[in-house]
Each structure stands twice: as C-alpha cells, then as structure tokens.
PDB file of N, CA and C in Angstrom:
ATOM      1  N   UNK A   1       0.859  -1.171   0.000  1.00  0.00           N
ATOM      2  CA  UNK A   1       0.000   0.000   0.000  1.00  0.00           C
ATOM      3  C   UNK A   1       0.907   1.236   0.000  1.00  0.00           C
ATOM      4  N   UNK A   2       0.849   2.035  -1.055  1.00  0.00           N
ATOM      5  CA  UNK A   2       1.366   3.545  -1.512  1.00  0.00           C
ATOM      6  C   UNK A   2       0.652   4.145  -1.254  1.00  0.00           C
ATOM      7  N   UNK A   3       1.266   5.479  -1.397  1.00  0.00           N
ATOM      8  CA  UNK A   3       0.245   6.756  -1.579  1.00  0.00           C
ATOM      9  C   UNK A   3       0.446   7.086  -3.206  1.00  0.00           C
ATOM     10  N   UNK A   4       1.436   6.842  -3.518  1.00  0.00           N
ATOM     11  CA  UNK A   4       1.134   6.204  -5.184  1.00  0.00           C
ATOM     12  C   UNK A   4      -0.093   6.348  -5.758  1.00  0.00           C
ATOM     13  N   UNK A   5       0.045   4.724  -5.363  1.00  0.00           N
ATOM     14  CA  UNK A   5      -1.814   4.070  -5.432  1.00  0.00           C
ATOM     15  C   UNK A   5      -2.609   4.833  -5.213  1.00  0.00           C
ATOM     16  N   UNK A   6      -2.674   5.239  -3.866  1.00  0.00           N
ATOM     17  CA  UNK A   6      -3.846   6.001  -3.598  1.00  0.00           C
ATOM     18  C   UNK A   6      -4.235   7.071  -4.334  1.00  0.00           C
ATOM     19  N   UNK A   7      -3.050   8.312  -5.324  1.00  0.00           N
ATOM     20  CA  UNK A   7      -3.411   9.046  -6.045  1.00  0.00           C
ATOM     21  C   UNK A   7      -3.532   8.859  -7.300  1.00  0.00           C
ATOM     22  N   UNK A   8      -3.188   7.616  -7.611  1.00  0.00           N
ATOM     23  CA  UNK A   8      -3.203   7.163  -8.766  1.00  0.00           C
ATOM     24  C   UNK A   8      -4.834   6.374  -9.268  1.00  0.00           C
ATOM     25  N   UNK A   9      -5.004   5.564  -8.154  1.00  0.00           N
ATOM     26  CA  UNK A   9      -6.029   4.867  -8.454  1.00  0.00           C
ATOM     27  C   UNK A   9      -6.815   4.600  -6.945  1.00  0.00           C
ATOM     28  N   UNK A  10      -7.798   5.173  -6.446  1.00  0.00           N
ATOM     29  CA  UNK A  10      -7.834   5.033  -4.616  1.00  0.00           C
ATOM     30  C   UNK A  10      -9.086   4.035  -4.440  1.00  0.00           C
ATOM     31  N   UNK A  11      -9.848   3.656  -5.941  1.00  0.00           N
ATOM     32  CA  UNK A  11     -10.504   2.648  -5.404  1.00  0.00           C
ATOM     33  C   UNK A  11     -10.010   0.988  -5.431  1.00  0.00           C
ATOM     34  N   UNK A  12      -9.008   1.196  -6.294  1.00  0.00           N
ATOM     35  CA  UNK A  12      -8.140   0.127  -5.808  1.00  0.00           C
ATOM     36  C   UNK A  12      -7.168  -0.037  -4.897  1.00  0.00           C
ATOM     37  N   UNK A  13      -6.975   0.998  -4.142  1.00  0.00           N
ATOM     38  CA  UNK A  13      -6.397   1.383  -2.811  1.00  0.00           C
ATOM     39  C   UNK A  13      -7.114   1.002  -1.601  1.00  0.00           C
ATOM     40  N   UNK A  14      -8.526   1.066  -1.517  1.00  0.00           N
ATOM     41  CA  UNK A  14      -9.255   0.672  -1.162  1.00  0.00           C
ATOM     42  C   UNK A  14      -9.489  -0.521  -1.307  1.00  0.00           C
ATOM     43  N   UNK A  15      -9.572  -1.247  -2.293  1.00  0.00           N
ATOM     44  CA  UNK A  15     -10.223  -2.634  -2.322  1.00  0.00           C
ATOM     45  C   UNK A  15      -8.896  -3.369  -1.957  1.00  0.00           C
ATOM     46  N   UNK A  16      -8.055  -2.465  -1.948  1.00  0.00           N
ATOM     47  CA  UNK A  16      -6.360  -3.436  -1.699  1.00  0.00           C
ATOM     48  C   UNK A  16      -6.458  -3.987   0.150  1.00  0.00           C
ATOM     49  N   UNK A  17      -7.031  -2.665   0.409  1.00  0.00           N
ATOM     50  CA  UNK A  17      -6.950  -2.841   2.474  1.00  0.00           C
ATOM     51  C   UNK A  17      -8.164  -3.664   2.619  1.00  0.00           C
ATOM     52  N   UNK A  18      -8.992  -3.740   1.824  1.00  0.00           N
ATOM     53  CA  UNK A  18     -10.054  -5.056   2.071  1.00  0.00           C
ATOM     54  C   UNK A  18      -9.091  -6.455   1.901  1.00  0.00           C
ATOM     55  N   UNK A  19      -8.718  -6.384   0.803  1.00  0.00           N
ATOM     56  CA  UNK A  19      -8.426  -7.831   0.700  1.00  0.00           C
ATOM     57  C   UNK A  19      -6.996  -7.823   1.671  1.00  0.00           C
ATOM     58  N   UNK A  20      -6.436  -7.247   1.798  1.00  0.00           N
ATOM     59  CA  UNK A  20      -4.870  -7.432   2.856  1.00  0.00           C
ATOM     60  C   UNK A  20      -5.536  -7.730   4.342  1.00  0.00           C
ATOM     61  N   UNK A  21      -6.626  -7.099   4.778  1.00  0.00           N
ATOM     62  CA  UNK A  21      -6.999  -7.418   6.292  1.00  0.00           C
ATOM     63  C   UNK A  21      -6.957  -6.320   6.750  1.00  0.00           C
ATOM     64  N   UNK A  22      -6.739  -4.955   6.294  1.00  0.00           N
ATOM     65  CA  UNK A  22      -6.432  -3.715   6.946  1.00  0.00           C
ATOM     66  C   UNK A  22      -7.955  -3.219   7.287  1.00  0.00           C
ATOM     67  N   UNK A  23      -8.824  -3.147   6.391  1.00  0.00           N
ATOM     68  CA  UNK A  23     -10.347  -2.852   6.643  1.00  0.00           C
ATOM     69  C   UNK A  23     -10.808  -4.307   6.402  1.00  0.00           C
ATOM     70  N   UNK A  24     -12.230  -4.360   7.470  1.00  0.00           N
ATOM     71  CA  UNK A  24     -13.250  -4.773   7.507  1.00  0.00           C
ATOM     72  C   UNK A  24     -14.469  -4.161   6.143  1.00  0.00           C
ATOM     73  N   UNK A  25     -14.513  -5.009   5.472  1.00  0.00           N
ATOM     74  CA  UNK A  25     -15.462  -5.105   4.212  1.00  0.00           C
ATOM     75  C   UNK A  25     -16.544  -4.609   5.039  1.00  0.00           C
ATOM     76  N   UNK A  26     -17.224  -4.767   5.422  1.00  0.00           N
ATOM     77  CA  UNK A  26     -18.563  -3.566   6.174  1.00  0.00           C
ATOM     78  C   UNK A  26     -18.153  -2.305   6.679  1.00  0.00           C
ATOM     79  N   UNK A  27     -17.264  -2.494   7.061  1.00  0.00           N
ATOM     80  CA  UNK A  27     -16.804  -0.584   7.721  1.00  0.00           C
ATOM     81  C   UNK A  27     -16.649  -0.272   6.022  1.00  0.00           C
ATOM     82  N   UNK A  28     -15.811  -0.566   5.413  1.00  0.00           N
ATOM     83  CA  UNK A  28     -15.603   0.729   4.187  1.00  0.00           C
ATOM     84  C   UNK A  28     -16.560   0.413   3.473  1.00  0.00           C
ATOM     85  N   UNK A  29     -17.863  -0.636   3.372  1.00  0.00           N
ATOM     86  CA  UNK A  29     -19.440  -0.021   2.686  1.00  0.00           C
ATOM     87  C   UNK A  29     -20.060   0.968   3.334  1.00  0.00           C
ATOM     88  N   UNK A  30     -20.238   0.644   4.688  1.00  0.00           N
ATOM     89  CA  UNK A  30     -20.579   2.024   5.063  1.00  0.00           C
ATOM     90  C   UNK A  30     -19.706   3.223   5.118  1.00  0.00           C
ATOM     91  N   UNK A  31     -18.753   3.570   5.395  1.00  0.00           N
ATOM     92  CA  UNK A  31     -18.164   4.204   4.909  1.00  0.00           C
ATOM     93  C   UNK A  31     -18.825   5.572   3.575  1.00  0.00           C
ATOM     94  N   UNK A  32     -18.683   4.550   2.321  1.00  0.00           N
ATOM     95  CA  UNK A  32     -18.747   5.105   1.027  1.00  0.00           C
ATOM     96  C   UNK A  32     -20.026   5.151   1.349  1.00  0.00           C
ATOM     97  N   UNK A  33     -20.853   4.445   1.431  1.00  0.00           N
ATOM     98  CA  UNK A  33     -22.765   4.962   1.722  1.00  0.00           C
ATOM     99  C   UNK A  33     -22.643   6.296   2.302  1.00  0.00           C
ATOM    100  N   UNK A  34     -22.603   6.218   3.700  1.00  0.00           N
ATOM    101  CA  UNK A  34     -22.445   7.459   4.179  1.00  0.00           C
ATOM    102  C   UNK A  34     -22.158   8.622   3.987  1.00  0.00           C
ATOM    103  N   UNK A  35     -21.336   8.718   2.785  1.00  0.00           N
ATOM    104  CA  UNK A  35     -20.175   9.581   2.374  1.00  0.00           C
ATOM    105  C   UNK A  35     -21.063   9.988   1.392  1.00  0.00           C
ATOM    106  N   UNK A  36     -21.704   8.756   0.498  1.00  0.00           N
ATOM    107  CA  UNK A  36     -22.945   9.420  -0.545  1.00  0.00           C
ATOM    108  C   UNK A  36     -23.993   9.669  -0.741  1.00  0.00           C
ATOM    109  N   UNK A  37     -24.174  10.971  -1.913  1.00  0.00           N
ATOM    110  CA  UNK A  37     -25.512  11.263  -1.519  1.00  0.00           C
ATOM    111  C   UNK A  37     -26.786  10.051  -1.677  1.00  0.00           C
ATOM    112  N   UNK A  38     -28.488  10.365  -1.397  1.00  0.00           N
ATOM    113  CA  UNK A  38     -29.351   9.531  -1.743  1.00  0.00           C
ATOM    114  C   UNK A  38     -29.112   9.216  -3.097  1.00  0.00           C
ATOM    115  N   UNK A  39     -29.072   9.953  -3.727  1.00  0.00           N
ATOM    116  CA  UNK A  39     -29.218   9.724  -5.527  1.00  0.00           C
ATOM    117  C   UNK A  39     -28.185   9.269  -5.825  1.00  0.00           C
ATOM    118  N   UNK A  40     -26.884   9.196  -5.485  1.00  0.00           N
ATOM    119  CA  UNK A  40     -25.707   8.759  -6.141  1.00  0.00           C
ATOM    120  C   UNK A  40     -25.770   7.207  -4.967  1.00  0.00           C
ATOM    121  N   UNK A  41     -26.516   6.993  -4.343  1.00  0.00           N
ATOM    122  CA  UNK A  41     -26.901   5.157  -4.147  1.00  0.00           C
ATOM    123  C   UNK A  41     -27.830   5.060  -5.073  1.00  0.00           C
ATOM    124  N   UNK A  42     -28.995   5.911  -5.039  1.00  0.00           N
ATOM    125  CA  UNK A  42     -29.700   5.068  -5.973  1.00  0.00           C
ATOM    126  C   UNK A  42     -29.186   4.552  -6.795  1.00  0.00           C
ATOM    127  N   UNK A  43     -28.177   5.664  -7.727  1.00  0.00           N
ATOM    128  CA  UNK A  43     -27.582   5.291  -8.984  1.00  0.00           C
ATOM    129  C   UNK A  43     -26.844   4.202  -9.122  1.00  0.00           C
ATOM    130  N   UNK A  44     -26.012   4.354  -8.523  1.00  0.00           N
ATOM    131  CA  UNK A  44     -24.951   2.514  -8.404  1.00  0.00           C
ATOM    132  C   UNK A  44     -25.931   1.749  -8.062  1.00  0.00           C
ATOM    133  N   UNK A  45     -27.109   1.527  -7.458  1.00  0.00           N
ATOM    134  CA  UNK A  45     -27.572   0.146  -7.378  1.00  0.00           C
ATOM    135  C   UNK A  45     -28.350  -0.025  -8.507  1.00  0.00           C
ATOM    136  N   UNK A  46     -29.078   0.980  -9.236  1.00  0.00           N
ATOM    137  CA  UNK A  46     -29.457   1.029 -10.261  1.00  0.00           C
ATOM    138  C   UNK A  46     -28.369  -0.003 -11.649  1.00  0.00           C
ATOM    139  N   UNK A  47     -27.329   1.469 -11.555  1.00  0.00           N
ATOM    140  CA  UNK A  47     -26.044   0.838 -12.243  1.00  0.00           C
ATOM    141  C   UNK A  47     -25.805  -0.348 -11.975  1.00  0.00           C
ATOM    142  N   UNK A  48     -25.803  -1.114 -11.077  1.00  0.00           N
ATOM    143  CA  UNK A  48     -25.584  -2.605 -11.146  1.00  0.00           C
ATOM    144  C   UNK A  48     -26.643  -3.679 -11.025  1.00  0.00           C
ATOM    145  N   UNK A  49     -27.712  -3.015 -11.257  1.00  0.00           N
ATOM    146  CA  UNK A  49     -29.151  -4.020 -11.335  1.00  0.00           C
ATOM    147  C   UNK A  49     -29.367  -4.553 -10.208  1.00  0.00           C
ATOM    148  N   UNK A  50     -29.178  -3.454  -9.078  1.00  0.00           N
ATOM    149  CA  UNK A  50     -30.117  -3.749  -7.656  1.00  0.00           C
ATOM    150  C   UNK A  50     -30.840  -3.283  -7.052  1.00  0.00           C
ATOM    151  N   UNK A  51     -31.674  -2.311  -8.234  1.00  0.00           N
ATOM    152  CA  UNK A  51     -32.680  -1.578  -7.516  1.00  0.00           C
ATOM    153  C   UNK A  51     -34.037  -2.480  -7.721  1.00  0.00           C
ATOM    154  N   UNK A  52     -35.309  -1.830  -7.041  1.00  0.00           N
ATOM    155  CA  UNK A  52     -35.895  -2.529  -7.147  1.00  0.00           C
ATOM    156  C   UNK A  52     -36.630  -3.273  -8.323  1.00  0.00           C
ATOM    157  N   UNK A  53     -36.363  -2.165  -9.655  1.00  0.00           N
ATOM    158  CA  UNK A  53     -36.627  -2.474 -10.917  1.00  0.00           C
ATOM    159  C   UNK A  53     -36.323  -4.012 -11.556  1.00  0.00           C
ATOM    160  N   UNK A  54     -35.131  -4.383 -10.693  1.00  0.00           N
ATOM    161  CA  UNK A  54     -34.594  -5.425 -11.291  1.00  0.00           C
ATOM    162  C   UNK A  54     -34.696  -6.534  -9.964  1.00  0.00           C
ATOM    163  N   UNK A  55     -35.739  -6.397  -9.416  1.00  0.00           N
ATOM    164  CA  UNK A  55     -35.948  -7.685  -8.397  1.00  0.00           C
ATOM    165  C   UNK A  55     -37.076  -8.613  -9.529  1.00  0.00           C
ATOM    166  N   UNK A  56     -36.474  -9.994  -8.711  1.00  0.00           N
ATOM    167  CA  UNK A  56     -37.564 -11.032  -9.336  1.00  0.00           C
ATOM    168  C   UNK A  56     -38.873 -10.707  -9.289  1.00  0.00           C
ATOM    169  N   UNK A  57     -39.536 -10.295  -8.726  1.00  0.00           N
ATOM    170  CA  UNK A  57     -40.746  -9.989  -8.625  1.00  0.00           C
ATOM    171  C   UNK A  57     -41.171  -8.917  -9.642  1.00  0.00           C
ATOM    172  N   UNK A  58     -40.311  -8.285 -10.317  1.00  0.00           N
ATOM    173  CA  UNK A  58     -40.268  -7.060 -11.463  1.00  0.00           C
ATOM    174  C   UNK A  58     -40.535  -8.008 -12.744  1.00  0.00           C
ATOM    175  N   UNK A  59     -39.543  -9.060 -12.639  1.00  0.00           N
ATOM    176  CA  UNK A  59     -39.073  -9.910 -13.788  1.00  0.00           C
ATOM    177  C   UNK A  59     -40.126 -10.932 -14.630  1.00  0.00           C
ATOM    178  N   UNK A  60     -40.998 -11.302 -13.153  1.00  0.00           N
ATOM    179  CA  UNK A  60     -42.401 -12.069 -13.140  1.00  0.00           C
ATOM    180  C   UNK A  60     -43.404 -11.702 -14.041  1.00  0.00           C
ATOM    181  N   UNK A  61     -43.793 -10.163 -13.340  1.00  0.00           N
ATOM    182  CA  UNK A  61     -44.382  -9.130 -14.006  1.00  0.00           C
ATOM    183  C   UNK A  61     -44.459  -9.031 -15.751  1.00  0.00           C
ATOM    184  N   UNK A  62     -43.326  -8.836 -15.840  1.00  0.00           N
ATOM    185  CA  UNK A  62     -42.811  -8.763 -17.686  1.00  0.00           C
ATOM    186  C   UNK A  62     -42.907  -9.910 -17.958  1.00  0.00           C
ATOM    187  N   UNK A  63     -42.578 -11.116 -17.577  1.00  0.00           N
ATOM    188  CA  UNK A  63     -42.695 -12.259 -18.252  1.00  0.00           C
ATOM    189  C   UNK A  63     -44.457 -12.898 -18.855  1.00  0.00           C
ATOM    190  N   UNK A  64     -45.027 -12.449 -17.993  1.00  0.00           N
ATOM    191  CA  UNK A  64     -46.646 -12.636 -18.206  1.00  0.00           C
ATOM    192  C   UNK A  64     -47.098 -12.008 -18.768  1.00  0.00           C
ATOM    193  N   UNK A  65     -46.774 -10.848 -19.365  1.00  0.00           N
ATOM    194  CA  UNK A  65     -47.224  -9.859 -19.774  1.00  0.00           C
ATOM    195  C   UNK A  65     -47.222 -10.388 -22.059  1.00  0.00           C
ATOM    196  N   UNK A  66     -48.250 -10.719 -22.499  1.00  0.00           N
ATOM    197  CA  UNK A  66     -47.868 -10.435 -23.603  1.00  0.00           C
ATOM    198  C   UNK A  66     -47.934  -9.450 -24.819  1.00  0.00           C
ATOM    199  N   UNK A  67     -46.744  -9.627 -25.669  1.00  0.00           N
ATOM    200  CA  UNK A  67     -46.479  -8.459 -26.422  1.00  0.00           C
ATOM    201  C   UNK A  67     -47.555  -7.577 -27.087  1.00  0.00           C
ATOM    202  N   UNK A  68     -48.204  -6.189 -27.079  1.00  0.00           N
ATOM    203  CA  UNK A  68     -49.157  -6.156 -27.910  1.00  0.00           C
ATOM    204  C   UNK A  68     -48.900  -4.486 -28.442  1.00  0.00           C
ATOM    205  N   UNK A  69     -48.609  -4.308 -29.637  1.00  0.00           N
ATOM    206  CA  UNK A  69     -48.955  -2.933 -29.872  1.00  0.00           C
ATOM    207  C   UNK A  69     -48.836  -1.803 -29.030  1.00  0.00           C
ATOM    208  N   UNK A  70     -49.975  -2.036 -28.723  1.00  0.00           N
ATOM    209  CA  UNK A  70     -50.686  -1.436 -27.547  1.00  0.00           C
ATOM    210  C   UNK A  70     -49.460  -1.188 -26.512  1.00  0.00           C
ATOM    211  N   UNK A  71     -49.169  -2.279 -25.548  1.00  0.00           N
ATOM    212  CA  UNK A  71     -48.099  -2.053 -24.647  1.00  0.00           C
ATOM    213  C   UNK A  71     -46.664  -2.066 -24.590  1.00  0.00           C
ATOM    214  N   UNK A  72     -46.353  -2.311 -26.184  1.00  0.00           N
ATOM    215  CA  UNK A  72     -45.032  -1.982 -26.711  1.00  0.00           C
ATOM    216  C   UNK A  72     -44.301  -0.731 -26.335  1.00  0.00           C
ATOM    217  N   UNK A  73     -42.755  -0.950 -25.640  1.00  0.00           N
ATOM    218  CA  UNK A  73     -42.136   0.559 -25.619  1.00  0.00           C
ATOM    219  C   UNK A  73     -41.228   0.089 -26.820  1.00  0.00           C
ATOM    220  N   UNK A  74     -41.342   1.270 -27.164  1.00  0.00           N
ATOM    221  CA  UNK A  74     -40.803   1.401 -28.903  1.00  0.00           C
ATOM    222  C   UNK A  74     -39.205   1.781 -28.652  1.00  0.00           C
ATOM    223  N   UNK A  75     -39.304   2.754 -27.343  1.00  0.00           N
ATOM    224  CA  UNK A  75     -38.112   3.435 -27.593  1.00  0.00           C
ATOM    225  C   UNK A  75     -36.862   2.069 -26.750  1.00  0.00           C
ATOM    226  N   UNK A  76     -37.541   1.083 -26.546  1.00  0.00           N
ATOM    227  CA  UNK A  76     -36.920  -0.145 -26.299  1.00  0.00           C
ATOM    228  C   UNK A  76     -36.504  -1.289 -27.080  1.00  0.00           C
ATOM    229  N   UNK A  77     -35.186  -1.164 -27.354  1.00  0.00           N
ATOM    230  CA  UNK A  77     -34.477  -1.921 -28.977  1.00  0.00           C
ATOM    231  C   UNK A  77     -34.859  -3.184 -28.585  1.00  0.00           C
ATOM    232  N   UNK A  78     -34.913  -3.546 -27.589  1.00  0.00           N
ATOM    233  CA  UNK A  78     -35.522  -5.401 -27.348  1.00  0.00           C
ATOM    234  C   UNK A  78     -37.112  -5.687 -27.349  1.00  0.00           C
ATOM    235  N   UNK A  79     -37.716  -4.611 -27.602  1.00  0.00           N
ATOM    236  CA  UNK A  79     -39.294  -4.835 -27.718  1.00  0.00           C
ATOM    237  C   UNK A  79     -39.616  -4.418 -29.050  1.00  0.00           C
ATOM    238  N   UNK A  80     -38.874  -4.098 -29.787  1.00  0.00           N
ATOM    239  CA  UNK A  80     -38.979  -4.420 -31.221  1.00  0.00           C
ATOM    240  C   UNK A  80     -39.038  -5.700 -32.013  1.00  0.00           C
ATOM    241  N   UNK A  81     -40.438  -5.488 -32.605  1.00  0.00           N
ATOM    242  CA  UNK A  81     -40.447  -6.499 -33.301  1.00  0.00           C
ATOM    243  C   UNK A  81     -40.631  -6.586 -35.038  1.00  0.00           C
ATOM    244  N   UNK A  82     -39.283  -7.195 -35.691  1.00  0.00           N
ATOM    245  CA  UNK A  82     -39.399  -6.804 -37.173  1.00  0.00           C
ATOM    246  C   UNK A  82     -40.423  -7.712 -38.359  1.00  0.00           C
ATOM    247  N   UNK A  83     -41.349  -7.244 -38.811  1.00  0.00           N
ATOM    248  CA  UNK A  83     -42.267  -7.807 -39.901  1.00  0.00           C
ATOM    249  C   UNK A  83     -41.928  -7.776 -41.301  1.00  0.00           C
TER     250      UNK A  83
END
C-alpha cells in the first residue's frame, strides 16, 4: 500500500486494504454509503441491477405480460419487433 496508489487509483487502494486485512469489508461499505448522496446510491444500485426495478418480482411481471402494440415501448431496442 502507496500513496502512489492512492493518487493514482484510490478505489483500488481501497479494495487493496479489504483484501490485505487492513479494513473490515462492512466498515468501508458504510463508509462510502455514508459519504454518498441519496441519488448517487440510488444510482450505483441502479447501475448494477439492484434496484428494485430489477428484483424477481419485477421480472415475473414482464414475463406474463404479452407483447401487444398497444403495450409496446418502442423506444426499447428489445421490444422491437421486425415484420
């Protein structure tokens, strides 16, 4: 561990003292939570498909649902359908 690193690259500076034993993996999540705002969590969990949009119970929903005109989002390249 540098200070190198740390100005070079500090979230791998970070993930370095997780994996060496220096931090506890729950202290530096909270940590960075804390540190961020509401919207910039939403966003990363968003960003990594853990908001609630993307729970199974979302997934259910769409799967039953069939395709029609009608409830087509267009501006959605996977709900296009070519004739």
């Amino acid at each position: 561990m540098d200070k190198e690193q740390f100005e070079r690259d500090p979230r791998d500076y970070a993930l370095d003292m997780v994996n060496e034993g220096m931090v506890d993996p729950m202290l530096l999540l909270q940590a960075a939570l804390n540190w961020m705002s509401h919207d910039e969590v939403r966003e990363m969990l968003d960003a990594n498909e853990l908001s609630p949009r993307f729970s199974e119970e979302d997934e259910d929903e769409d799967e039953d649902e069939e395709w029609t005109p009608d409830n087509a989002d267009f501006n959605d390249p996977g709900s296009r359908h070519h004739y």
